[in-house]
Protein backbone atom coordinates (compact mmCIF):
# COMPACT_ATOMS: atom_id res chain seq x y z
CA UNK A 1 18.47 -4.65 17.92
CA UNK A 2 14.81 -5.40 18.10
CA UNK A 3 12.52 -6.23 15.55
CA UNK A 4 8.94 -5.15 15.45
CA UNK A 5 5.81 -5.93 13.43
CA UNK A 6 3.45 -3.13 12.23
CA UNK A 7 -0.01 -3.43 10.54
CA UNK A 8 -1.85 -0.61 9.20
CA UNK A 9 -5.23 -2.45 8.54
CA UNK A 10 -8.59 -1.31 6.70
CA UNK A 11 -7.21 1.94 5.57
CA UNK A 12 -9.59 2.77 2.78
CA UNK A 13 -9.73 5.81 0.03
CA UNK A 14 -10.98 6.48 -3.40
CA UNK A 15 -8.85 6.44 -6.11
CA UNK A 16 -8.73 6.60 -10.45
CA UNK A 17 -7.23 2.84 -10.86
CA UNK A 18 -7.53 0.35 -12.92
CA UNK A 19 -7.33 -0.56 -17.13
CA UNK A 20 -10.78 -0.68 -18.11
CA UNK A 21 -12.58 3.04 -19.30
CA UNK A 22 -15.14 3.21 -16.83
CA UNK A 23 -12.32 2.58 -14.11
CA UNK A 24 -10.44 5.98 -15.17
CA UNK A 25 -13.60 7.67 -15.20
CA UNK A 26 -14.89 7.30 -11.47
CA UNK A 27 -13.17 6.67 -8.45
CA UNK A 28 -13.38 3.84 -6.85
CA UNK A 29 -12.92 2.59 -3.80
CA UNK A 30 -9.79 0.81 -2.44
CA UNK A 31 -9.03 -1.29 0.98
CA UNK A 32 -5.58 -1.39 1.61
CA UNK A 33 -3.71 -3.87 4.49
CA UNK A 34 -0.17 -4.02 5.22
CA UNK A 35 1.99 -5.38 7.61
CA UNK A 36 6.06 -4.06 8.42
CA UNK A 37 8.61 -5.36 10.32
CA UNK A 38 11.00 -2.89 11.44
CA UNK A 39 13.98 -2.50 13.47
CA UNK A 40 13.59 -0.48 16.60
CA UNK A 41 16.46 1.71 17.57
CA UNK A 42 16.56 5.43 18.43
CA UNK A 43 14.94 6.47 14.95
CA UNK A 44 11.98 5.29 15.55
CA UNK A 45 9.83 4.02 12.49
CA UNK A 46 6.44 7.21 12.75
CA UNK A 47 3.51 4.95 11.69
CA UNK A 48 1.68 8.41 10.99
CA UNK A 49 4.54 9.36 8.50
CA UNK A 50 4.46 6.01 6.55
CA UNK A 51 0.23 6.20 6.22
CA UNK A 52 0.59 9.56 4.53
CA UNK A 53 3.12 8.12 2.33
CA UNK A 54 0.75 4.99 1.26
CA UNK A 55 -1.99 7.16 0.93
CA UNK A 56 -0.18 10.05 -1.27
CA UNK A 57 1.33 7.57 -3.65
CA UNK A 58 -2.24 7.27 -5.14
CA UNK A 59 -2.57 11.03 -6.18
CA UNK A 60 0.11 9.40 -9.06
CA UNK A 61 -2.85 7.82 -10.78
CA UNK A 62 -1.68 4.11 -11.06
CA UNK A 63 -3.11 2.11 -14.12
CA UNK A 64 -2.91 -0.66 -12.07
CA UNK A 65 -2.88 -2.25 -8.41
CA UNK A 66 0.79 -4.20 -9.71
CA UNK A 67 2.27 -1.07 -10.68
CA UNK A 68 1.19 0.61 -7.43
CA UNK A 69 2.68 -2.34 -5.01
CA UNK A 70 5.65 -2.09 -7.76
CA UNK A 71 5.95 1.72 -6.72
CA UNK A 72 6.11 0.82 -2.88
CA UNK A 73 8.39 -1.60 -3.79
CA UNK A 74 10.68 0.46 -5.06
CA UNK A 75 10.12 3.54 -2.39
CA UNK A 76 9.53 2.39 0.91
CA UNK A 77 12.95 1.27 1.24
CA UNK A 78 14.60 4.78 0.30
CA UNK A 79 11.92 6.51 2.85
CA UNK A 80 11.38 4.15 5.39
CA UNK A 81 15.37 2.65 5.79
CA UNK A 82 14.54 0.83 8.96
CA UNK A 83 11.84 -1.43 7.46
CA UNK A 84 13.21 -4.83 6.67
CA UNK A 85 10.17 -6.30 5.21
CA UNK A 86 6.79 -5.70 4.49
CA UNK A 87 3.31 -7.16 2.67
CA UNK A 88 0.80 -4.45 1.46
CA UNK A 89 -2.75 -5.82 -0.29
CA UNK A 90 -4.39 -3.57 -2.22
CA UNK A 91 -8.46 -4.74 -3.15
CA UNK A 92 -10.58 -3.40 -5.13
CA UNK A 93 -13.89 -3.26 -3.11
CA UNK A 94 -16.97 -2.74 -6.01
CA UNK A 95 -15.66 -4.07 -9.24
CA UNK A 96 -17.40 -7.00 -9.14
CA UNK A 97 -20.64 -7.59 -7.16
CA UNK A 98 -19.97 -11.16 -6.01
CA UNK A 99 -16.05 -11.30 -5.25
CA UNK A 100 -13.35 -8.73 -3.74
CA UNK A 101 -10.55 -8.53 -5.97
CA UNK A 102 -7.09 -8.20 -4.73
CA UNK A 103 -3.26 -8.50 -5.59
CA UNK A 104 -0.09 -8.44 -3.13
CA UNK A 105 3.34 -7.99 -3.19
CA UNK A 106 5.86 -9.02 -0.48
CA UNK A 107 9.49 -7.35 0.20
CA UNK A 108 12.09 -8.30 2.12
CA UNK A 109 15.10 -6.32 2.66
């Protein structure tokens, strides 16, 4: 069976996220990368599928970026069963003016 790497780069949305009280007042903006590995075989692993997925976990309102990647964590294996390992970044794009903040997580299956 073949392996294969996928990266969903740049995918950016808006988002309530975060701990302090002007964070769960406005959305803000987030950048998120990610990169798969998945192995190929007649169910094949729909790219278009797993960005909806990323991208609807955030209507849950996550206090945090950790508990977000700990969400994924926990869900892209039970949706996505052909993925054997994955990264995602999450950053935070305006919280501070002089840095871009951002926190991983890596799984392996």
């Amino acid at each position: 069976m073949q392996e294969f790497k996928l990266k969903i780069k740049d995918l950016e949305f808006e988002t309530i996220i975060g701990i302090l009280d002007f964070e769960r007042e406005k959305k803000q903006r987030i950048v998120l990368n990610a990169e798969f590995l998945y192995e190929f075989s007649e169910e094949i692993l729909d790219y278009r599928l797993l960005r909806e997925f990323l991208l609807q976990a955030f209507d849950k309102n996550f206090d945090t970026l950790e508990n977000a990647l700990v969400y994924f964590q926990e869900h892209i294996p039970k949706n996505f069963k052909n993925i054997t390992y994955f990264h995602i970044e999450l950053s935070k794009t305006q919280i501070f003016k002089d840095c871009l903040v951002s926190v991983s997580l890596e799984y392996k299956r």
